[in-house]
Structures are given as C-alpha cells and as structure tokens.
PDB file of N, CA and C in Angstrom:
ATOM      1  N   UNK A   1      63.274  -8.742  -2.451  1.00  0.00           N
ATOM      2  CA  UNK A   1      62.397  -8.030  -3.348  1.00  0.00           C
ATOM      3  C   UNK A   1      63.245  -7.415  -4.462  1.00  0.00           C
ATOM      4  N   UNK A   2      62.888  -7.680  -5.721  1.00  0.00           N
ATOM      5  CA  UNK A   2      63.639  -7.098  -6.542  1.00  0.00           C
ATOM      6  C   UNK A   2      63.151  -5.391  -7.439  1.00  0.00           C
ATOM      7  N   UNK A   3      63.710  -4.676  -7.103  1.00  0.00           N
ATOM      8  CA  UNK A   3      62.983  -3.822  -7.389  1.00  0.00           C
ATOM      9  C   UNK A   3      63.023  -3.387  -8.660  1.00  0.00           C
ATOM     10  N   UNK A   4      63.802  -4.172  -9.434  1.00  0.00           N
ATOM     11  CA  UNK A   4      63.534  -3.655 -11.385  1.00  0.00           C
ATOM     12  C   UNK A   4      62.478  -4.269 -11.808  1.00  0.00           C
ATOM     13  N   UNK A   5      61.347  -5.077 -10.855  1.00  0.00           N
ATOM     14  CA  UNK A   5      60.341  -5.935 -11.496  1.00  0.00           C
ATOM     15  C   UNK A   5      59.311  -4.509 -11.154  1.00  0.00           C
ATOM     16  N   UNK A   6      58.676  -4.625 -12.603  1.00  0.00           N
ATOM     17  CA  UNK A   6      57.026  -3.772 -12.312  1.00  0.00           C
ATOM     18  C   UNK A   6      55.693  -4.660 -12.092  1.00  0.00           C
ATOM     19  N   UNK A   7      55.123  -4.098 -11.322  1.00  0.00           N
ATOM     20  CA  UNK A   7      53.958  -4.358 -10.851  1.00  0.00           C
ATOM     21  C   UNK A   7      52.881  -4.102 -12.208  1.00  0.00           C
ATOM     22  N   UNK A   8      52.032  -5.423 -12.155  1.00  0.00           N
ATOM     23  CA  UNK A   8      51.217  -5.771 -13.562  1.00  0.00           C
ATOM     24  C   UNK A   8      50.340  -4.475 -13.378  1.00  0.00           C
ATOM     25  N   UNK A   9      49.859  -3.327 -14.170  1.00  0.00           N
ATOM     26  CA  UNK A   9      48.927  -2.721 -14.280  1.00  0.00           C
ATOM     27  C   UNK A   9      47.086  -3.297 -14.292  1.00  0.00           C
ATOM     28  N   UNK A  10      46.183  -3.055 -13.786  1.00  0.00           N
ATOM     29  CA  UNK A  10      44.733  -3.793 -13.884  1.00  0.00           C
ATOM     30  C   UNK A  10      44.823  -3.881 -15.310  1.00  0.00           C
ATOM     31  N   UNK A  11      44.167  -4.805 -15.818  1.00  0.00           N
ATOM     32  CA  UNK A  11      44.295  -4.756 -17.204  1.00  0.00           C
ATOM     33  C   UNK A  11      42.967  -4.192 -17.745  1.00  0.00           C
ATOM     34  N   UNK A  12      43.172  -3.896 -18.939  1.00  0.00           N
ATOM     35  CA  UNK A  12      41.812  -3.362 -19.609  1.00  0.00           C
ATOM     36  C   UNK A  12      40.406  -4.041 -19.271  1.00  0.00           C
ATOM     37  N   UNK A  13      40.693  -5.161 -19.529  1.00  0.00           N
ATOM     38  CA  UNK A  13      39.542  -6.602 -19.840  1.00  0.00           C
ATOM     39  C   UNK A  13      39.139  -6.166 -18.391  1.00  0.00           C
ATOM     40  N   UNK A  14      39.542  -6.233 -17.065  1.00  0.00           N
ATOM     41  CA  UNK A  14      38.871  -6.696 -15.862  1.00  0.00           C
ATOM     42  C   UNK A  14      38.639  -4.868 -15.997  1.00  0.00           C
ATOM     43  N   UNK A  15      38.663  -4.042 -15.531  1.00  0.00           N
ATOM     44  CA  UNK A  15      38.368  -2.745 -16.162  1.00  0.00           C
ATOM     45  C   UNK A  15      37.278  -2.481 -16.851  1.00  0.00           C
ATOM     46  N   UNK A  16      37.019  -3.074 -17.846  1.00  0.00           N
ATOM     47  CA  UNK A  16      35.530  -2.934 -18.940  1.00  0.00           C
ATOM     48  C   UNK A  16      34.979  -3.872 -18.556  1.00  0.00           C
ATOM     49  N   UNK A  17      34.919  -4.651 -17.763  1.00  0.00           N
ATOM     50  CA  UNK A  17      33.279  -5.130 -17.009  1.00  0.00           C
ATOM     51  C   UNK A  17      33.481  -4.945 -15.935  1.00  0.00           C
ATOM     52  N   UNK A  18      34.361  -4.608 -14.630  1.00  0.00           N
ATOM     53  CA  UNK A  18      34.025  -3.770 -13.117  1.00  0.00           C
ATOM     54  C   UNK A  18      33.104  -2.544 -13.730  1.00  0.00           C
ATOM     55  N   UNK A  19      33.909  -1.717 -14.384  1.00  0.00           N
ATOM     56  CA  UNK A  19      32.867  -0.570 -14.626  1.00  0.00           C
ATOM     57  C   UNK A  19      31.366  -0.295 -14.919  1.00  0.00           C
ATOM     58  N   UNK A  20      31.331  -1.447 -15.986  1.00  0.00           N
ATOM     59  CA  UNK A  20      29.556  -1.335 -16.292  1.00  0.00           C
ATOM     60  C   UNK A  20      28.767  -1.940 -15.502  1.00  0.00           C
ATOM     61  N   UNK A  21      29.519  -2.759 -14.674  1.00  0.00           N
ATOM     62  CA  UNK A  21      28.790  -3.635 -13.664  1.00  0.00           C
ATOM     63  C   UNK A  21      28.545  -2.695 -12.144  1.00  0.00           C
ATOM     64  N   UNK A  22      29.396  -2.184 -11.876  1.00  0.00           N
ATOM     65  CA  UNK A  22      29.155  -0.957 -10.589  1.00  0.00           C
ATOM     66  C   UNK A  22      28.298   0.017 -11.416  1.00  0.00           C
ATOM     67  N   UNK A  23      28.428   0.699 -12.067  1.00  0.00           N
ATOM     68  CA  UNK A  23      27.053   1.699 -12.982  1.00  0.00           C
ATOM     69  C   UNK A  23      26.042   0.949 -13.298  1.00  0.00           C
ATOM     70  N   UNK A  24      25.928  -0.001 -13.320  1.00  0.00           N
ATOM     71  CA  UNK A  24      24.394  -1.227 -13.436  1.00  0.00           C
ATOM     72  C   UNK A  24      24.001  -1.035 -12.125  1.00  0.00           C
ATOM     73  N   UNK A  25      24.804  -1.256 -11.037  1.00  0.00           N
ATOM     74  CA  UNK A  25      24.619  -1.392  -9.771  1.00  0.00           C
ATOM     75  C   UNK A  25      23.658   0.049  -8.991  1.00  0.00           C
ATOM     76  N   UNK A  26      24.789   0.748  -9.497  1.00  0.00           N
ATOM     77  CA  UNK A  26      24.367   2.402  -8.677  1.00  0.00           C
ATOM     78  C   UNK A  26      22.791   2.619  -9.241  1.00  0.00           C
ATOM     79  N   UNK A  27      23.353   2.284 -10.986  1.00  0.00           N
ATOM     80  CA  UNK A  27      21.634   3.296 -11.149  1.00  0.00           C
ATOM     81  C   UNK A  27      20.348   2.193 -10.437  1.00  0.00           C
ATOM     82  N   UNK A  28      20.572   0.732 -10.558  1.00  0.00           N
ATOM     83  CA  UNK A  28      19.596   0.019  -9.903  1.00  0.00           C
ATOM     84  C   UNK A  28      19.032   0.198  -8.514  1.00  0.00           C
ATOM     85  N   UNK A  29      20.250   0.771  -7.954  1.00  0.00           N
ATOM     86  CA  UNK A  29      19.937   1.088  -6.447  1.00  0.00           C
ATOM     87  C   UNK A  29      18.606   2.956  -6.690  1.00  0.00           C
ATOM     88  N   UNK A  30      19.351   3.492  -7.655  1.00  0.00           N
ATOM     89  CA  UNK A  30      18.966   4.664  -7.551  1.00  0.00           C
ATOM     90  C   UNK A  30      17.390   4.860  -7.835  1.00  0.00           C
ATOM     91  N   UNK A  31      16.903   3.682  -8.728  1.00  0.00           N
ATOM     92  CA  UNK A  31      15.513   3.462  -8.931  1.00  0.00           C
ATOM     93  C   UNK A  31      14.661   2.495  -8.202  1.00  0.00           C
ATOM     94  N   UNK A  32      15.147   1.709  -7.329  1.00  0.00           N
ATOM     95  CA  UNK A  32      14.920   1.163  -6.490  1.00  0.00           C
ATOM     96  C   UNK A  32      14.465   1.779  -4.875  1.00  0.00           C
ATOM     97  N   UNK A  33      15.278   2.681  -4.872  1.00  0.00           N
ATOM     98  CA  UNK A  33      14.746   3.811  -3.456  1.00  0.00           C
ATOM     99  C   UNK A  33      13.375   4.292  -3.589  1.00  0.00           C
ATOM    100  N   UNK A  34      12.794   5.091  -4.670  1.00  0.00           N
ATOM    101  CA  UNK A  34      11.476   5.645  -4.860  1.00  0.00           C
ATOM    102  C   UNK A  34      10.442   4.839  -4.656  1.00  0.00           C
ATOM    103  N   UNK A  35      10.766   3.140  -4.968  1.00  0.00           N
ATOM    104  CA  UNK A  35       9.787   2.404  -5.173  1.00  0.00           C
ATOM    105  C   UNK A  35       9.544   2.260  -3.483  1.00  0.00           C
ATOM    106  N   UNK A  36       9.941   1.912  -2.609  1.00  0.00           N
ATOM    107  CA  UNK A  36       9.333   2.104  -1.060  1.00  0.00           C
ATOM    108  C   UNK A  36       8.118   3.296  -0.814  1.00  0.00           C
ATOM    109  N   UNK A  37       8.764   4.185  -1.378  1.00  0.00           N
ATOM    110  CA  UNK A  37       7.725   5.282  -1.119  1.00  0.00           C
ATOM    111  C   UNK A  37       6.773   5.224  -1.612  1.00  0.00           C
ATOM    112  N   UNK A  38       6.625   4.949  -2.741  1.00  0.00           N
ATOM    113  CA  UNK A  38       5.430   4.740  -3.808  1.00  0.00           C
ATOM    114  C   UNK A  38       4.459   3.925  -3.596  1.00  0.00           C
ATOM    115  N   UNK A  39       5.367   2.645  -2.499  1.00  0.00           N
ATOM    116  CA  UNK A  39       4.442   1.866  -2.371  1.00  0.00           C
ATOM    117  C   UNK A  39       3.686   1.934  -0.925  1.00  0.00           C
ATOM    118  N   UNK A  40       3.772   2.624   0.373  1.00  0.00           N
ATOM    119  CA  UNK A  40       3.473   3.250   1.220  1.00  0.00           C
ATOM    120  C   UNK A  40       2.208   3.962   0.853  1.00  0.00           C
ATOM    121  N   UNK A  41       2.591   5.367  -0.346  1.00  0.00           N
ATOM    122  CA  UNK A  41       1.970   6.064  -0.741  1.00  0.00           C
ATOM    123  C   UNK A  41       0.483   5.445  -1.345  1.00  0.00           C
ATOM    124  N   UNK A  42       0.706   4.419  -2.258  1.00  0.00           N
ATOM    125  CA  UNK A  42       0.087   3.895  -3.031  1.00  0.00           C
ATOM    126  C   UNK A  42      -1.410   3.268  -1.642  1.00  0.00           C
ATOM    127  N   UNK A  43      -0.313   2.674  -0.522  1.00  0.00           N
ATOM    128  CA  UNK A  43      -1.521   1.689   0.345  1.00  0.00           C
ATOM    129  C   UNK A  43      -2.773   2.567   0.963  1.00  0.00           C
ATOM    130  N   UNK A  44      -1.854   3.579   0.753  1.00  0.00           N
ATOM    131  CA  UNK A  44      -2.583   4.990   2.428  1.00  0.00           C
ATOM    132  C   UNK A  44      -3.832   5.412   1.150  1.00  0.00           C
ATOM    133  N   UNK A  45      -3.647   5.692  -0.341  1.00  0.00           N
ATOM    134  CA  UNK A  45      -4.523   6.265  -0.803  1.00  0.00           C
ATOM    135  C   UNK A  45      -5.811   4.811  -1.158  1.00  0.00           C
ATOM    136  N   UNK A  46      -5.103   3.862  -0.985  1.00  0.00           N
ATOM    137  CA  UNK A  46      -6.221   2.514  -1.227  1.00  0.00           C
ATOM    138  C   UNK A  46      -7.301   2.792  -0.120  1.00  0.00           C
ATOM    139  N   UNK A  47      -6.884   2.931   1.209  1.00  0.00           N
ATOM    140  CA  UNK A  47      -7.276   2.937   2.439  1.00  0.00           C
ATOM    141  C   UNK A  47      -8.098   4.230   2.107  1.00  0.00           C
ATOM    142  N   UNK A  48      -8.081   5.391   1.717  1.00  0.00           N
ATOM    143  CA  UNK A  48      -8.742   6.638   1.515  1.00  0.00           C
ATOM    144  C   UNK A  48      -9.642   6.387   0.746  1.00  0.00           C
ATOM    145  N   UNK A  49      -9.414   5.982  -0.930  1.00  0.00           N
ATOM    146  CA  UNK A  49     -10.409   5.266  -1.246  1.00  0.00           C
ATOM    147  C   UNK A  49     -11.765   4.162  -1.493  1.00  0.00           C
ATOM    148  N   UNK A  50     -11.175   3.699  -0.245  1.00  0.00           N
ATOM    149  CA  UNK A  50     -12.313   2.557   0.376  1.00  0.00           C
ATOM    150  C   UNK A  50     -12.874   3.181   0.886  1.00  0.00           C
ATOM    151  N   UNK A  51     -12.317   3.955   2.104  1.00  0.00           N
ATOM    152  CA  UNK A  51     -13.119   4.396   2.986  1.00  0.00           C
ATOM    153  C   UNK A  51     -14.033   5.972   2.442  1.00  0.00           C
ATOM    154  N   UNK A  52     -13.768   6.356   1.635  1.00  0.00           N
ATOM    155  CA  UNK A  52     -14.829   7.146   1.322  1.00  0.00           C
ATOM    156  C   UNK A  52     -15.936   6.912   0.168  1.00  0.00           C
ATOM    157  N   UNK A  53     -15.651   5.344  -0.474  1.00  0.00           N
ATOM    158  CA  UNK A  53     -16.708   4.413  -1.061  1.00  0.00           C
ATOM    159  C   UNK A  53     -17.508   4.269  -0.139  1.00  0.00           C
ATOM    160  N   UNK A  54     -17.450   3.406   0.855  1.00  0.00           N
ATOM    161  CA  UNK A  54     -18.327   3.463   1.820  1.00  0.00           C
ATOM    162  C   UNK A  54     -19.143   4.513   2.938  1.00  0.00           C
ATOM    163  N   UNK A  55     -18.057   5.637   2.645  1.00  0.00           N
ATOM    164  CA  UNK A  55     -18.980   6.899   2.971  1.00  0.00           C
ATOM    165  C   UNK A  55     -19.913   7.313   1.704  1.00  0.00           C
ATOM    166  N   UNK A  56     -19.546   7.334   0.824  1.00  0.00           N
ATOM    167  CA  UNK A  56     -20.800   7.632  -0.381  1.00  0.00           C
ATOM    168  C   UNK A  56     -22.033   7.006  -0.491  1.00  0.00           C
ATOM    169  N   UNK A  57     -21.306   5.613  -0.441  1.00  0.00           N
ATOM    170  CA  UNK A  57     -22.728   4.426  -0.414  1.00  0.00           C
ATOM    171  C   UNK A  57     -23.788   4.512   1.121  1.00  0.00           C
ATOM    172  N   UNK A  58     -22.986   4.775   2.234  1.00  0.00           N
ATOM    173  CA  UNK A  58     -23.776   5.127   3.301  1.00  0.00           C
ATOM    174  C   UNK A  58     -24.899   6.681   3.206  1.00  0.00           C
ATOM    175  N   UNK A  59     -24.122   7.700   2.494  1.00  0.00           N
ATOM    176  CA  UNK A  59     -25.233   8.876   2.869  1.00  0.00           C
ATOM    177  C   UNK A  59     -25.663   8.858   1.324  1.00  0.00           C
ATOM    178  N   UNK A  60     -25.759   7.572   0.330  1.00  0.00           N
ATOM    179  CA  UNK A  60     -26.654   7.699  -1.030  1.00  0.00           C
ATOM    180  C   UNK A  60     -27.769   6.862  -0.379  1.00  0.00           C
ATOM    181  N   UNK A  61     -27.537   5.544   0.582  1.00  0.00           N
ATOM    182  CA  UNK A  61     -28.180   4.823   1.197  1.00  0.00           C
ATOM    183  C   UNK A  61     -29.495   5.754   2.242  1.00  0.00           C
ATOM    184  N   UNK A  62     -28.902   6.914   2.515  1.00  0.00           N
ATOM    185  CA  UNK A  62     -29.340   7.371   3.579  1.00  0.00           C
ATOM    186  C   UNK A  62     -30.731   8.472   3.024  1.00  0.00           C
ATOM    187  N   UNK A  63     -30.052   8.900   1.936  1.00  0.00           N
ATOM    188  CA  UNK A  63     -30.843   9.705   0.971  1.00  0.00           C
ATOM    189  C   UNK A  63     -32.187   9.131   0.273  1.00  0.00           C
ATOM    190  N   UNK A  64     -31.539   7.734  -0.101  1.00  0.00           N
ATOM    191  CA  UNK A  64     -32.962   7.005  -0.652  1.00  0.00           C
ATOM    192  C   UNK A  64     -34.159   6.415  -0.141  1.00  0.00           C
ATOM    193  N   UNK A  65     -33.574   5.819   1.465  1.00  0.00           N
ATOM    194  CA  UNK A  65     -34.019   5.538   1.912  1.00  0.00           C
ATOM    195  C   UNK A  65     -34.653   6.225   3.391  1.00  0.00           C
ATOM    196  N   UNK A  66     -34.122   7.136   3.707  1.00  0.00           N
ATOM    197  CA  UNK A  66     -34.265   7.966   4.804  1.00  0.00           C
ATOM    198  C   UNK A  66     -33.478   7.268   5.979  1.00  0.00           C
ATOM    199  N   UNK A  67     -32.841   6.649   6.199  1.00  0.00           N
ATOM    200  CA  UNK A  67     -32.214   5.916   7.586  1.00  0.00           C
ATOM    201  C   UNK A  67     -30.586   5.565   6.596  1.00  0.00           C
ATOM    202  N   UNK A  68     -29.672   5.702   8.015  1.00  0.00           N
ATOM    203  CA  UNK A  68     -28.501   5.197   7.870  1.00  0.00           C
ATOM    204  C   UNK A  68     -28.209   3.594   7.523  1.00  0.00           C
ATOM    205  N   UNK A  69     -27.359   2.693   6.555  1.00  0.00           N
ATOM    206  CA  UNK A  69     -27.555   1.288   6.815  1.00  0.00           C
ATOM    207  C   UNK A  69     -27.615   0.601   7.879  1.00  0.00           C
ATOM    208  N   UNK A  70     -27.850  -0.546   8.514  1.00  0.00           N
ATOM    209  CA  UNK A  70     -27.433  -0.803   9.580  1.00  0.00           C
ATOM    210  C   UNK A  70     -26.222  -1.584  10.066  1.00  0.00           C
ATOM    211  N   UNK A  71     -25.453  -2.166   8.657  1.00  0.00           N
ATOM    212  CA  UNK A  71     -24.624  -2.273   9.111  1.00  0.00           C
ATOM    213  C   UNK A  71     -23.569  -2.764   7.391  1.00  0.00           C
ATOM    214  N   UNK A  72     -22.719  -2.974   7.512  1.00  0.00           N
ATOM    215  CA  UNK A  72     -21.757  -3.018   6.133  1.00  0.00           C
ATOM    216  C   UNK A  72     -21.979  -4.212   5.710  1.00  0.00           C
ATOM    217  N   UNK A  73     -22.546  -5.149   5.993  1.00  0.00           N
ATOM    218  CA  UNK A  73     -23.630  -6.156   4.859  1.00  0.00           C
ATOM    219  C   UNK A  73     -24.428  -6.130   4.049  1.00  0.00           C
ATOM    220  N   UNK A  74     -25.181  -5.089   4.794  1.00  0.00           N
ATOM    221  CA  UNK A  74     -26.584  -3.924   3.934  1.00  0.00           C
ATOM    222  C   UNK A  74     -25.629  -3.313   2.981  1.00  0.00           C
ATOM    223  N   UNK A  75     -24.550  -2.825   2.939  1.00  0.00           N
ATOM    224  CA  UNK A  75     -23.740  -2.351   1.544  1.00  0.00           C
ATOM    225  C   UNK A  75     -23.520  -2.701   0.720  1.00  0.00           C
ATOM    226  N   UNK A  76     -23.039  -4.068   1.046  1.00  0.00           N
ATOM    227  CA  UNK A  76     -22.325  -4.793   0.345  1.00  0.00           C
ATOM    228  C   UNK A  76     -23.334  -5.347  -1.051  1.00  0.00           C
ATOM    229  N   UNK A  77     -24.489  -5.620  -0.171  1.00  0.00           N
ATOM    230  CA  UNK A  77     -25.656  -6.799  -0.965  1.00  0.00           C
ATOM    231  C   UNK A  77     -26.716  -5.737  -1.750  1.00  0.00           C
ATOM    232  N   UNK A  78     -26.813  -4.433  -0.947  1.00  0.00           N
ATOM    233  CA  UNK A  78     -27.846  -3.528  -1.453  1.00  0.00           C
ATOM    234  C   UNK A  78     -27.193  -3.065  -2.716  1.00  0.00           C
ATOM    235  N   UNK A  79     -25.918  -2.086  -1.767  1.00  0.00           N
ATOM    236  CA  UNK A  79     -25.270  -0.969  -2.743  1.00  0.00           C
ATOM    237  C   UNK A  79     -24.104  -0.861  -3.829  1.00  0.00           C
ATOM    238  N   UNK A  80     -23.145  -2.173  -3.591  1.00  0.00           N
ATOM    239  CA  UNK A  80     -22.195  -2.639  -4.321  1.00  0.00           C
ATOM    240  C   UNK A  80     -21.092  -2.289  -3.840  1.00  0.00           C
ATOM    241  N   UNK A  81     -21.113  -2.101  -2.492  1.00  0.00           N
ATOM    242  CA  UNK A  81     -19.308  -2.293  -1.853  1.00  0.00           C
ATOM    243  C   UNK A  81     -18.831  -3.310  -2.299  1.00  0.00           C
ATOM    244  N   UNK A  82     -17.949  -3.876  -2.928  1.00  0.00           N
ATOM    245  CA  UNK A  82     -17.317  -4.923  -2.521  1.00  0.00           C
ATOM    246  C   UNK A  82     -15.487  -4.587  -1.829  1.00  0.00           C
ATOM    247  N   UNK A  83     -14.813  -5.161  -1.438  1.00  0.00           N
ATOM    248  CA  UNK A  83     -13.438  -5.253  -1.223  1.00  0.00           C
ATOM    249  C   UNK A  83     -12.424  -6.422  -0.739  1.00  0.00           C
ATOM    250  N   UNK A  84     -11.647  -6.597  -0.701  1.00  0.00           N
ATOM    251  CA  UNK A  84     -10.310  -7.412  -0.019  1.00  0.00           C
ATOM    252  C   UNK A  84     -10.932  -7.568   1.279  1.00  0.00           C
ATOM    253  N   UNK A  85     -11.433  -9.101   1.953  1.00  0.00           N
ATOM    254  CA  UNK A  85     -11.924  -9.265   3.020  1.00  0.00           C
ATOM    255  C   UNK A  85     -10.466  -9.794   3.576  1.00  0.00           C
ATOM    256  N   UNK A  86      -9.377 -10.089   3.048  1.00  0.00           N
ATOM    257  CA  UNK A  86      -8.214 -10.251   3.525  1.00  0.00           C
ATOM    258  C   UNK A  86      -7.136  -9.526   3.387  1.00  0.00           C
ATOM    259  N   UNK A  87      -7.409  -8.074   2.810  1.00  0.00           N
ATOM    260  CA  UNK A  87      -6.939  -7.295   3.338  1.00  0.00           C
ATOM    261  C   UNK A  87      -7.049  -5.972   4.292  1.00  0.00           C
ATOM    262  N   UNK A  88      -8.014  -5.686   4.070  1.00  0.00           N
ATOM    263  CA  UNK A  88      -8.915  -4.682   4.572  1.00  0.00           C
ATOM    264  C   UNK A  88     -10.158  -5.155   5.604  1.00  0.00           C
ATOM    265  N   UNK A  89      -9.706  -4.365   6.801  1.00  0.00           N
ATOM    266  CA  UNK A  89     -10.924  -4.684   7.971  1.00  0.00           C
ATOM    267  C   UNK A  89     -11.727  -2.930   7.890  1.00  0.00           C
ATOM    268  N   UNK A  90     -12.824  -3.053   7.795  1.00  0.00           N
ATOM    269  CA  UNK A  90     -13.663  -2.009   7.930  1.00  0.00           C
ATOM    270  C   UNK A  90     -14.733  -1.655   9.165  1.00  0.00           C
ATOM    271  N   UNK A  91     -14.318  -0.600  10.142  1.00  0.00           N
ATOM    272  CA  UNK A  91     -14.628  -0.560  11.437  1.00  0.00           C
ATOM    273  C   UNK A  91     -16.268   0.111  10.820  1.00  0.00           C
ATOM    274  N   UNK A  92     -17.418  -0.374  10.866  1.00  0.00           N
ATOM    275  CA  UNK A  92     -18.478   0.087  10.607  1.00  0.00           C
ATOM    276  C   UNK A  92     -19.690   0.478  12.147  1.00  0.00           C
ATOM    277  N   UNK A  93     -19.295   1.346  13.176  1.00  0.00           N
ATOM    278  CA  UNK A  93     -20.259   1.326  14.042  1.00  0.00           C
ATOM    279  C   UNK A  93     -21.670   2.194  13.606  1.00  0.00           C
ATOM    280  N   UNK A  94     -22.694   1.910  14.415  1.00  0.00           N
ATOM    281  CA  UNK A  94     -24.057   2.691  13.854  1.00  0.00           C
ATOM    282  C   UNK A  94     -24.346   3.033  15.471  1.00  0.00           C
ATOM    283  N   UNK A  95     -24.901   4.403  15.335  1.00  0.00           N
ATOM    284  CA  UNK A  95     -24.971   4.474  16.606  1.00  0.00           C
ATOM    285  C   UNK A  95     -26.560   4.898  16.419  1.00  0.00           C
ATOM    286  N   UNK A  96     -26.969   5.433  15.675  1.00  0.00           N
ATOM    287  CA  UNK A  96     -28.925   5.699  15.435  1.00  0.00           C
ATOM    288  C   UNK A  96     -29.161   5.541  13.455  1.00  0.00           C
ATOM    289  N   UNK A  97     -30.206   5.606  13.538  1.00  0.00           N
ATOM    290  CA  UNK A  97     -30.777   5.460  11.503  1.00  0.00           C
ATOM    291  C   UNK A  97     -30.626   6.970  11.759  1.00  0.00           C
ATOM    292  N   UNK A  98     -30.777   7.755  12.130  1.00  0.00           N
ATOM    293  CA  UNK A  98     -30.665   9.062  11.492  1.00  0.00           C
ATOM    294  C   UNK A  98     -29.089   9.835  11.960  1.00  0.00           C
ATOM    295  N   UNK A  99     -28.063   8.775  12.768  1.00  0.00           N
ATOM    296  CA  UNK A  99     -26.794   9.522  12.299  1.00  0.00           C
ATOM    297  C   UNK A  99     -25.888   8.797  11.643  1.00  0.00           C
ATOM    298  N   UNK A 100     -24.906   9.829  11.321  1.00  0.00           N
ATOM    299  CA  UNK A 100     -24.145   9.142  10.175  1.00  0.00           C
ATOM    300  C   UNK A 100     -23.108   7.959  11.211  1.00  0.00           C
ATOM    301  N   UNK A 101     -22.673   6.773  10.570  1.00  0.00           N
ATOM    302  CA  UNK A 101     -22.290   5.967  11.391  1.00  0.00           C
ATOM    303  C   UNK A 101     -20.396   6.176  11.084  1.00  0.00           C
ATOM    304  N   UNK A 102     -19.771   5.811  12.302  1.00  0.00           N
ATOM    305  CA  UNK A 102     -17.882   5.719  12.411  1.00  0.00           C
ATOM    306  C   UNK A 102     -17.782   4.736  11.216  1.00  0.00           C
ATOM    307  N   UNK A 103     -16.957   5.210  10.679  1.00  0.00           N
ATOM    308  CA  UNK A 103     -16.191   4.429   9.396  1.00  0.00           C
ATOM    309  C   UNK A 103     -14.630   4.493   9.406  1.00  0.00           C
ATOM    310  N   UNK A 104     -14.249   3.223  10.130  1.00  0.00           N
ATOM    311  CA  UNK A 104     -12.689   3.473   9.609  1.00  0.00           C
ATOM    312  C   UNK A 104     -11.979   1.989   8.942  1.00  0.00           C
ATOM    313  N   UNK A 105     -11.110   2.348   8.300  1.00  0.00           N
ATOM    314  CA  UNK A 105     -10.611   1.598   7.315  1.00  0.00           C
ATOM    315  C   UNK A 105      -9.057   1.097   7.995  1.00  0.00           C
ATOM    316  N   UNK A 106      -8.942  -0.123   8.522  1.00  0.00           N
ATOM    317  CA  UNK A 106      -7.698  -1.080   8.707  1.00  0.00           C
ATOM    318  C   UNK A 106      -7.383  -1.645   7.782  1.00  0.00           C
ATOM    319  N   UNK A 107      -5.864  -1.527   7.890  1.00  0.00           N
ATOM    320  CA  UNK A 107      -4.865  -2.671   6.585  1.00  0.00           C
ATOM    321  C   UNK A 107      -4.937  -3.599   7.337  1.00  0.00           C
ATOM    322  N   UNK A 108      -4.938  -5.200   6.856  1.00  0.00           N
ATOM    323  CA  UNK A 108      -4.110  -6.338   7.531  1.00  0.00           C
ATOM    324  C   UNK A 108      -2.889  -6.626   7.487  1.00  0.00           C
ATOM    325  N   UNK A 109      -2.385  -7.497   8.089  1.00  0.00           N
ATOM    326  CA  UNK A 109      -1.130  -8.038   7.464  1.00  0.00           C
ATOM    327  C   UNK A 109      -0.846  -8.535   6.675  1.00  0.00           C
ATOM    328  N   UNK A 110      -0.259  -9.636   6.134  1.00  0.00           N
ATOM    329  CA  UNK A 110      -0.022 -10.899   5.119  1.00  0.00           C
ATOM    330  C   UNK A 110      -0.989 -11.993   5.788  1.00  0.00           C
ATOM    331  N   UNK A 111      -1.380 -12.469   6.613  1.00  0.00           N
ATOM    332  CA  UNK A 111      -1.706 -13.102   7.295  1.00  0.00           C
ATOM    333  C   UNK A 111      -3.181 -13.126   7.324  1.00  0.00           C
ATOM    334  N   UNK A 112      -3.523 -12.093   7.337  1.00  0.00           N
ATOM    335  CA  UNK A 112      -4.902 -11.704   7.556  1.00  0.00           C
ATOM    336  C   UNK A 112      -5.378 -11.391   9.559  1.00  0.00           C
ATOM    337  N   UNK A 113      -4.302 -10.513   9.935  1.00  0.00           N
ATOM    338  CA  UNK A 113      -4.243 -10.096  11.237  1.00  0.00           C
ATOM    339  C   UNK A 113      -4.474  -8.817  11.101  1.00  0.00           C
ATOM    340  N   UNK A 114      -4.455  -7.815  11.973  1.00  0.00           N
ATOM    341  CA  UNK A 114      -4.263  -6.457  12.772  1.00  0.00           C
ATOM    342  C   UNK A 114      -2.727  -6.617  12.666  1.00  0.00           C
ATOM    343  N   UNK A 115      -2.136  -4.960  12.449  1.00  0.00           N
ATOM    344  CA  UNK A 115      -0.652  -4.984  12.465  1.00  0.00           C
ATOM    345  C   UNK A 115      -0.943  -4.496  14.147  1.00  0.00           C
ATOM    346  N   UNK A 116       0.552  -5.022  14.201  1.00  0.00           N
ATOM    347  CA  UNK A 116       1.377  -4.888  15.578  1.00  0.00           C
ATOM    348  C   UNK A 116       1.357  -3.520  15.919  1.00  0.00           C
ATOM    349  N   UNK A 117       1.116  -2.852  16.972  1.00  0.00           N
ATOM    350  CA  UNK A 117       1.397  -1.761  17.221  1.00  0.00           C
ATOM    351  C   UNK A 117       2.511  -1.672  18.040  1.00  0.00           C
ATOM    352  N   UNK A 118       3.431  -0.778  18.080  1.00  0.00           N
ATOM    353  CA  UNK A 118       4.499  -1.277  19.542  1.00  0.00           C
ATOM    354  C   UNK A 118       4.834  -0.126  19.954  1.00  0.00           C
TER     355      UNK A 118
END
C-alpha cells in the first residue's frame, strides 16, 4: 500500500444527483403516508352516507305512506336509492310496517365477497 497516494474524493457530479434524488425520495414518501388514511377515512364515511340515504328514504317512505318499505327494492324503484351492487351489500331486515326496519351497510371486497374476518 502506498501511502503518498490519496484517495479520490466523491466527486461533485455523483453528489448533485444522489442528493436531489434522496430529497425526491423522502418528500414522496412523506406525502404518500397521509394518503392510507384518507383513504380508510374516505370508505367509512361512503358507508355512513349510504346508510343514512336509506334511512331517510325509509322514514320519508314511511311518512307518505304510513307503513315501513318492505324491503330495499321498494327503494330503489319507488324512492331513488341507487348504489354499487358490487360494492356495497345492504343488510335491510323488516320486522313489522309500523317499525323502523335494521339497516346496515357492508363493504365488499374486490371480488364482490364479504371481507374475511379473522
């Protein structure tokens, strides 16, 4: 080993594009995190908003007519529900015309399944 030889310094050139390329990197990551949440956020209020469409249309249904629908077909065709039949499953039970009927609102999968519970 000779030790009067110096070791090449990084040079400028590889220097001025590592740098902008790791700061491209970081901030991409940094705006990239929020978007998970947003989009979580975004599904849960879809699901809120369906499901209290169909609570409106059930007790406007109920008002005009004096009886509860009998079932979420009568919505659809009477009152103007429409929605994502492949994404959204809508639990509609009726248990009498004069009470208000269970309404709950399922996501599907990609698939058009029930998610996995585990």
């Amino acid at each position: 080993m000779n030790r009067f030889t110096q070791q090449k310094p990084i040079s400028k050139s590889v220097l001025s594009i590592l740098v902008p390329v790791v700061v491209f990197f970081a901030v991409f990551f940094l705006f990239l995190l929020p978007v998970s949440s947003i989009s979580a956020t975004t599904k849960q209020e879809e699901i809120e908003n369906l499901k209290q469409a169909v609570i409106r249309s059930t007790i406007y249904c109920y008002a005009v007519e004096g009886a509860y629908p009998e079932s979420l077909s009568y919505l659809e065709n009477h009152y103007g529900i429409t929605y994502d039949h492949s994404k959204y499953l809508i639990s509609y039970e009726v248990h009498a015309s004069n009470l208000m009927p269970d309404i709950d609102v399922i996501i599907l999968t990609n698939k058009g399944e029930l998610p996995c519970v585990k």
